[in-house]
Protein backbone atom coordinates (compact mmCIF):
# COMPACT_ATOMS: atom_id res chain seq x y z
CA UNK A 1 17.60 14.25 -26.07
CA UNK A 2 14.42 13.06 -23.83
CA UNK A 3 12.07 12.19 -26.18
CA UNK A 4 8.41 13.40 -25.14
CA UNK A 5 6.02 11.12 -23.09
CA UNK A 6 9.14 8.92 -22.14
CA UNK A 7 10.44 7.82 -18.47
CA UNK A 8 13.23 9.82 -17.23
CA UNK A 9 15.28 6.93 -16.54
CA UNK A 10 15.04 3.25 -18.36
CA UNK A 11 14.17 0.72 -15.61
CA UNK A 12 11.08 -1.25 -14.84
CA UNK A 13 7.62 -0.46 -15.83
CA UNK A 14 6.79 3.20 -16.22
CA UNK A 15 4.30 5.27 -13.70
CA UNK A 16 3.14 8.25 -13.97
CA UNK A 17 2.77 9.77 -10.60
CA UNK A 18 0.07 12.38 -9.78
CA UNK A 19 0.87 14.78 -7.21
CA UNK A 20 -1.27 13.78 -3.72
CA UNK A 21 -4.47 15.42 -3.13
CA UNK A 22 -3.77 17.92 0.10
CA UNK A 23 -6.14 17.91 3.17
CA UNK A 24 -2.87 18.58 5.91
CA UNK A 25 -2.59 22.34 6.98
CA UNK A 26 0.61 22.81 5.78
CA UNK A 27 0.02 23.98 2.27
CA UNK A 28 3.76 23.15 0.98
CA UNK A 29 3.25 19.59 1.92
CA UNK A 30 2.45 17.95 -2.14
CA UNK A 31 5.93 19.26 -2.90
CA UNK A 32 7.62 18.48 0.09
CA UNK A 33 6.14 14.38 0.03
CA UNK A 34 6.28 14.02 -4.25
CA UNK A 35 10.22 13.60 -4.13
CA UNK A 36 9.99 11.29 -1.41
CA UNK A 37 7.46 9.09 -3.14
CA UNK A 38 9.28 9.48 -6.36
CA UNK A 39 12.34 7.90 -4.68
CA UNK A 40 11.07 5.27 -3.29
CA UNK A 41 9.07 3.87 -6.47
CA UNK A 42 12.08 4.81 -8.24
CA UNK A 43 14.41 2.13 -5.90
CA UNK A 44 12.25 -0.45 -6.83
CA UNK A 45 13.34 -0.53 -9.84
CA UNK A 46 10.12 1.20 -11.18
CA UNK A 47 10.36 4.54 -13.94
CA UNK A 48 8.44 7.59 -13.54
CA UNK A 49 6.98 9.61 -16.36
CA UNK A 50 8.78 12.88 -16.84
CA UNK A 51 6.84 15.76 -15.24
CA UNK A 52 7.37 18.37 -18.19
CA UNK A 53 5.04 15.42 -19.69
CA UNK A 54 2.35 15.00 -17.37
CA UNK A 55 1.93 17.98 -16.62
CA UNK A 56 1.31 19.05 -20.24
CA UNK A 57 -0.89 16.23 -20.10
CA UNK A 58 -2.92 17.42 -17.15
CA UNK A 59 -3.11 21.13 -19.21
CA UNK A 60 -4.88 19.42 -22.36
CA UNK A 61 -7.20 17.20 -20.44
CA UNK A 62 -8.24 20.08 -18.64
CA UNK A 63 -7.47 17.75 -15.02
CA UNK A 64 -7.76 20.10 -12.01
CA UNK A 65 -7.93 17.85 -9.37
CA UNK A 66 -5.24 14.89 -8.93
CA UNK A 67 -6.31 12.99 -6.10
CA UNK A 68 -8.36 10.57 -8.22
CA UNK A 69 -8.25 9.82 -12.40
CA UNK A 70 -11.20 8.27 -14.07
CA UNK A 71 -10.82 5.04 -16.79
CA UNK A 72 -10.77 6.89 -19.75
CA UNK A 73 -7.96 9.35 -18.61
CA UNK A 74 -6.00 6.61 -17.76
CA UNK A 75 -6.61 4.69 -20.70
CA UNK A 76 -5.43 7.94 -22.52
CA UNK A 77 -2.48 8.06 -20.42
CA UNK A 78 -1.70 4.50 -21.81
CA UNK A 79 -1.94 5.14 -25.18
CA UNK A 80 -0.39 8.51 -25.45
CA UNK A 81 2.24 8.38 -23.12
CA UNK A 82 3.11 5.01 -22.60
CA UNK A 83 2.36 4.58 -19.11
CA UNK A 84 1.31 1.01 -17.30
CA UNK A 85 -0.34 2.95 -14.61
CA UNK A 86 -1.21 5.81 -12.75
CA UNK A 87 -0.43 6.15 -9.22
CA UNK A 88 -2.63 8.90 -7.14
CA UNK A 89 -2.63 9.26 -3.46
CA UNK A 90 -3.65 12.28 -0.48
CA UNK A 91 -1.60 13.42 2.47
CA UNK A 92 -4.59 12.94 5.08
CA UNK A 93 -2.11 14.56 7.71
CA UNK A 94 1.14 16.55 7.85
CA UNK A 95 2.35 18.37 11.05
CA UNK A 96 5.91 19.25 12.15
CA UNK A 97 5.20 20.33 15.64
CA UNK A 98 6.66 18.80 18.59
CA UNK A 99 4.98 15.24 17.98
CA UNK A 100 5.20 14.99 14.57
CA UNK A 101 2.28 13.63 12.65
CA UNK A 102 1.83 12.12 8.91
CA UNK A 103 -0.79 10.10 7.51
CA UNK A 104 -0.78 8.80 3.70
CA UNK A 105 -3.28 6.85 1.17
CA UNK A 106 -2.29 5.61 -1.99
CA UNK A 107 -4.03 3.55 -5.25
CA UNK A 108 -2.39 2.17 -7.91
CA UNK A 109 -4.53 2.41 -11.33
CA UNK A 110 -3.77 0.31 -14.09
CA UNK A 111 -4.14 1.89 -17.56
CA UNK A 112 -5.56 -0.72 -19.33
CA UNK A 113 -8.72 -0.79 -18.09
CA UNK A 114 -8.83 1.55 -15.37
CA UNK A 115 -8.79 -0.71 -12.42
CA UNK A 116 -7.52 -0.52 -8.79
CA UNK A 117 -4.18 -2.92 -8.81
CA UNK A 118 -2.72 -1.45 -5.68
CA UNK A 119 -3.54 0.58 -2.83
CA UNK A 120 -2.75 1.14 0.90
CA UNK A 121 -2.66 3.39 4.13
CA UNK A 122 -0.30 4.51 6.54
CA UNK A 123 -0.19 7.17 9.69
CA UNK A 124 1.46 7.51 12.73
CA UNK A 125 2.73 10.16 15.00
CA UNK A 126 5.95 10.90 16.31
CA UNK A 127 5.57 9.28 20.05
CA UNK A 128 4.00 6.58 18.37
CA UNK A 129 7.41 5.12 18.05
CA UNK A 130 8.59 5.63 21.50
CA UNK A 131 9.55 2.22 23.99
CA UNK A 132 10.81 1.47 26.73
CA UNK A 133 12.42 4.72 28.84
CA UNK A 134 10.46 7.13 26.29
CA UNK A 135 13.35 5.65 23.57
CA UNK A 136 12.95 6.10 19.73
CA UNK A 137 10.36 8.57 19.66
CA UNK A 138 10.84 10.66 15.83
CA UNK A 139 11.19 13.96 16.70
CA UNK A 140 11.51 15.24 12.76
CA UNK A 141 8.44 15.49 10.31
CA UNK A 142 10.97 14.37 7.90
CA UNK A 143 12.22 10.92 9.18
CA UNK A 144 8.30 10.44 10.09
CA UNK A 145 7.44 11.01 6.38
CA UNK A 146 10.25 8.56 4.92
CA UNK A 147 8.95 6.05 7.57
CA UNK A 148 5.57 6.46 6.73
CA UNK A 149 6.11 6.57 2.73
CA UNK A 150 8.07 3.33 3.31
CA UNK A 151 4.93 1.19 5.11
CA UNK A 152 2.93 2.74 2.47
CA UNK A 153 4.72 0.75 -0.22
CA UNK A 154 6.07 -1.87 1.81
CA UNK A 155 3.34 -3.64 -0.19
CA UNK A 156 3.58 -1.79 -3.51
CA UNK A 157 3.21 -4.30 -6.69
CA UNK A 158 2.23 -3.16 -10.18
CA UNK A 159 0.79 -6.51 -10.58
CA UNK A 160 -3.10 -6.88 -9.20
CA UNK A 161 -3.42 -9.46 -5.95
CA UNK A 162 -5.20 -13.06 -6.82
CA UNK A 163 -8.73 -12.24 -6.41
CA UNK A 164 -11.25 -13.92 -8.43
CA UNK A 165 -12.87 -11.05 -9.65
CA UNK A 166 -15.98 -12.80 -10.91
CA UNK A 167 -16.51 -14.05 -7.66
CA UNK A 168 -16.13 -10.14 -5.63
CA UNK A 169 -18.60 -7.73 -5.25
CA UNK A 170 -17.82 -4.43 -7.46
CA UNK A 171 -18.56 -1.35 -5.00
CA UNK A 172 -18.97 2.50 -5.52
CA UNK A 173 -17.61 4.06 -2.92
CA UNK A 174 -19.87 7.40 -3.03
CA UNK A 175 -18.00 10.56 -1.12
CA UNK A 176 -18.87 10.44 2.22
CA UNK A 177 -20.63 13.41 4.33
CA UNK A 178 -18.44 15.42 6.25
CA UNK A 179 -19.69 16.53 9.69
CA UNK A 180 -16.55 16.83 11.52
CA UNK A 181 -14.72 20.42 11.70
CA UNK A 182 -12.02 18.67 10.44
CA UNK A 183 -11.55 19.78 6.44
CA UNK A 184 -11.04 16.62 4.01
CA UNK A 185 -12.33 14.16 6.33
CA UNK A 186 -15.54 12.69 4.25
CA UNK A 187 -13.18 12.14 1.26
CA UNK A 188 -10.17 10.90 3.77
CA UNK A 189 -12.75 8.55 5.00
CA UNK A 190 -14.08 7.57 1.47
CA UNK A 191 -10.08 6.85 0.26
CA UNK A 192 -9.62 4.77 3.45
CA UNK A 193 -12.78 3.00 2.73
CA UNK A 194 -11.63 2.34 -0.90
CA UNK A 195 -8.16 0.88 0.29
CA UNK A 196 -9.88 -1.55 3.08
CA UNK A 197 -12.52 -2.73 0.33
CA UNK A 198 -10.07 -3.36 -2.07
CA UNK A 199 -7.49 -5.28 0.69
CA UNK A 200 -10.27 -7.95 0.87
CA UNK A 201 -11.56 -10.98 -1.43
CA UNK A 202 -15.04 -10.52 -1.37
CA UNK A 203 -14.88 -6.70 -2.70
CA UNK A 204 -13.62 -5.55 -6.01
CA UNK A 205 -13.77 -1.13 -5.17
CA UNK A 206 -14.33 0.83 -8.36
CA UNK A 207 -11.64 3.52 -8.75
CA UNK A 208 -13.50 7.01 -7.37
CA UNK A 209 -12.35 8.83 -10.56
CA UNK A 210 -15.40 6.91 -12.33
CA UNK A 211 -17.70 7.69 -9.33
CA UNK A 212 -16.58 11.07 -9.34
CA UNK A 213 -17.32 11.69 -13.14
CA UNK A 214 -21.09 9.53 -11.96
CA UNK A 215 -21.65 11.91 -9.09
CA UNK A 216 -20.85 15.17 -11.87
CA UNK A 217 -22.93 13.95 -14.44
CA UNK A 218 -26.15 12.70 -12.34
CA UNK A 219 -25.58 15.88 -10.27
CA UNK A 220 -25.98 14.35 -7.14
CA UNK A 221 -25.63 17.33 -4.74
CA UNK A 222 -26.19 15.72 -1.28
CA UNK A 223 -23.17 13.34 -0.10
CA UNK A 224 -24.10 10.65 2.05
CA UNK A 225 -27.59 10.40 0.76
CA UNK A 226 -28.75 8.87 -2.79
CA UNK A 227 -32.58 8.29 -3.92
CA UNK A 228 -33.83 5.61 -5.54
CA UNK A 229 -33.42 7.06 -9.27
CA UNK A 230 -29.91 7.68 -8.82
CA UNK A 231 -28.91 4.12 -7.08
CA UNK A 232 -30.44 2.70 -10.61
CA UNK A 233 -28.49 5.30 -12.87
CA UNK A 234 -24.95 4.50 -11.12
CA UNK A 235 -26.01 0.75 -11.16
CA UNK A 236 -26.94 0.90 -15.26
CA UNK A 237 -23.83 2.90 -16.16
CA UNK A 238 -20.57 1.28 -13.83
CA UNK A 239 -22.18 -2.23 -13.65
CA UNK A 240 -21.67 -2.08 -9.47
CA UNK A 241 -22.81 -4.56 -7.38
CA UNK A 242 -23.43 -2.48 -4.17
CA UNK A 243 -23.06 1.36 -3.59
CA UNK A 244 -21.07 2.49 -0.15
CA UNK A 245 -22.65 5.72 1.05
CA UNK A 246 -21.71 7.16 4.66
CA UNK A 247 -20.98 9.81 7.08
CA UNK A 248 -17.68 11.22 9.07
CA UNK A 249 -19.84 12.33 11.97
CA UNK A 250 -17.13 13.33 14.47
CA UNK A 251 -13.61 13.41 13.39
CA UNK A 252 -11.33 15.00 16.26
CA UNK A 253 -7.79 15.25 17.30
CA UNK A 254 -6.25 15.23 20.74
CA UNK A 255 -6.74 18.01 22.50
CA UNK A 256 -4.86 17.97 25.85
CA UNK A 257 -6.04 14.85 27.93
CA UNK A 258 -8.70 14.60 25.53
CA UNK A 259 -8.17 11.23 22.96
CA UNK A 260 -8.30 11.57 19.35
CA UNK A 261 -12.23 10.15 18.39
CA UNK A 262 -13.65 9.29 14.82
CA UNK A 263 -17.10 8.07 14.76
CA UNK A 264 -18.53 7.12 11.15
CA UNK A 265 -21.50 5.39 9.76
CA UNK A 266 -21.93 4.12 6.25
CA UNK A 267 -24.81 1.48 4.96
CA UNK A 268 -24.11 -0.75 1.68
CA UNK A 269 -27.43 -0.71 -1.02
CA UNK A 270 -27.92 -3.06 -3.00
CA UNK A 271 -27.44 -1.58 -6.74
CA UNK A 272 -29.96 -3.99 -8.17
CA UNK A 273 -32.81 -3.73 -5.97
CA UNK A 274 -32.41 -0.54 -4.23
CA UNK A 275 -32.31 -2.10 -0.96
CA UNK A 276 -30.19 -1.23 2.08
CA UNK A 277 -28.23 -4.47 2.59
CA UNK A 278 -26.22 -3.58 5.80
CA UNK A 279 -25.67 -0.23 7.85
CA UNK A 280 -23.91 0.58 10.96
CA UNK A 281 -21.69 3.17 12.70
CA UNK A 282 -18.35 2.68 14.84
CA UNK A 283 -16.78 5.06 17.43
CA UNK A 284 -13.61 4.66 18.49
CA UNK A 285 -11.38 6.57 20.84
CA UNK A 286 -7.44 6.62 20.76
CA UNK A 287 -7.26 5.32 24.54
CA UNK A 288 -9.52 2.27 23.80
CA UNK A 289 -6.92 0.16 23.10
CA UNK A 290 -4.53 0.86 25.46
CA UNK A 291 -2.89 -2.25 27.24
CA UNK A 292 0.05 -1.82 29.72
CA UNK A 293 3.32 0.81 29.92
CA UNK A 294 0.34 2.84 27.74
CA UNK A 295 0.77 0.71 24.89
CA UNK A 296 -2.04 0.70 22.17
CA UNK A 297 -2.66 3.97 22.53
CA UNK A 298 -3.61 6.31 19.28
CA UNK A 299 -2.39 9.32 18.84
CA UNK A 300 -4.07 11.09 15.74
CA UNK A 301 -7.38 10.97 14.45
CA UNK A 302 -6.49 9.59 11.10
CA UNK A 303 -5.03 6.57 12.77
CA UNK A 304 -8.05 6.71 14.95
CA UNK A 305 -10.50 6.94 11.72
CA UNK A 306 -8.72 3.63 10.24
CA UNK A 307 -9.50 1.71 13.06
CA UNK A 308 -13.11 2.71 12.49
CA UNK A 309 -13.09 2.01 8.41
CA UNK A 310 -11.42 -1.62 9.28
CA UNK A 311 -13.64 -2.20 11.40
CA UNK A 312 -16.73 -1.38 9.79
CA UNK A 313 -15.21 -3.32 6.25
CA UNK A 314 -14.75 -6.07 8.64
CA UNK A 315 -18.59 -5.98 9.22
CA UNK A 316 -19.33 -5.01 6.07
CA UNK A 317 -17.98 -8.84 5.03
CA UNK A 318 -20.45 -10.60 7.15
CA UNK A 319 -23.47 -9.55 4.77
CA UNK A 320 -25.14 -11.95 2.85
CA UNK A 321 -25.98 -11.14 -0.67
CA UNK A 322 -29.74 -11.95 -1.43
């Protein structure tokens, strides 16, 4: 018999995989991606904590929301149930209509200390695929989600990249403002942001389930805003370098001939002094990169948004600490 808090299987080091946060439409789409996810960690040679377990787990810590876990949990997580770390993720988009759309993020927290050792991003749409004489286009939500799932890990290491962490900047990613119609995007935005900060060497991002219990506890109401009082509480209890605040202030997908368009804006302070160190705002449309045969075009605003986030991290890089 399965003893309690074990893997179901005895492989590699054991994960224990929270079900994705949900902004898609389709409300069945957490238990339509899970198995999907779970196989593919699973052919790596990786185990995954029973769910009997974690979910009893998730009962006694009272955890309502599984799109991001804070250090203690997962330090808790390690201890009780044996775990080397906690993988949590969102489906940003999930549509089976004619062209096919699915968009995923993903972070990898270690429980030992509650750190980001993984995460990544990947969306597309059907006719995203499609060459030469309209060939491979994916017709089926569900080949589009395997595809998908598989770029998302195509990456996928328990181990943490070589970054000298003394050397990188630790940033709070605060939840950005939503403006959009679109429901999810600020955090969609903020978990893209956290996944492009944490892809480069000169930013070490704190894992938003310790921002999340910060913005709770200093009962900061406003998103996309923070006054001076709270920059120096966040700053005095994470230990942050630099505090990412921004807003999703058009977030829109195609509509007819219309392009998919994100604009954002976010500005980096400077924990220490208060001080806004860099700010600026990107629009981007999915026909602006179009090269020949229509080539480079974008098809849904998530892919559309990521442009935007790279972009702006890119930027973001340039700033000189003072």
């Amino acid at each position: 018999m399965q003893e309690a808090g074990k893997p179901e299987k005895s492989m590699g080091p054991v994960i224990a995989l929270f079900p994705f946060e949900n902004f898609s439409e389709d409300t069945r789409a957490t238990e339509k991606i899970m198995p999907v996810v779970k196989d593919r960690l699973e052919s790596e040679g990786f185990s995954m904590l029973d769910g009997s377990t974690l979910e009893r787990f998730l009962v006694k810590e009272r955890i309502r929301s599984t799109g991001y876990i804070s250090r203690d949990i997962a330090g808790k997580m390690g201890k009780e149930l044996h775990v080397e770390a906690v993988l949590v993720g969102s489906i940003n988009t999930y549509y089976g209509g004619k062209n096919p759309m699915a968009g995923f993020t993903a972070r990898l927290i270690n429980s030992s200390d509650g750190s980001i050792t993984w995460a990544s991003h990947s969306a597309a749409t059907g006719e995203d695929f499609t060459g030469i004489l309209g060939l491979g286009t994916v017709r089926s939500i569900d080949e589009l989600t395997v595809r998908m799932i598989d770029k998302l890990f195509d990456t996928f290491s328990i181990l943490p990249p070589h970054k000298e962490r003394e050397a990188a900047y630790r940033i709070a990613v605060m939840p950005f403002k939503n403006e959009s119609k679109i429901r999810g995007a600020g955090m969609i935005a903020t978990y893209m942001f956290i996944s492009e900060l944490f892809r480069t060497r000169m930013f070490d991002p704190v894992s938003y389930g310790d921002v999340r219990n910060l913005v709770v506890a200093l009962r900061v109401r406003s998103k996309g805003e923070l006054d001076f009082k709270n920059i120096g509480s966040i700053a005095e209890s994470s230990g942050v370098d630099g505090i990412l605040v921004g807003t999703v202030e058009h977030y829109e997908e195609e509509q007819g001939s219309v392009p998919p368009l994100a604009l954002i804006s976010a500005r980096l302070i400077d924990a220490r002094t208060g001080k806004i160190l860099w700010y600026d705002g990107y629009e981007y449309k999915g026909d602006d990169g179009i090269t020949i045969f229509d080539w480079g075009r974008l098809r849904s605003a998530e892919s559309v948004a990521h442009v935007v986030v790279s972009k702006l991290v890119k930027e973001m890089s340039k700033v000189k600490w003072q």
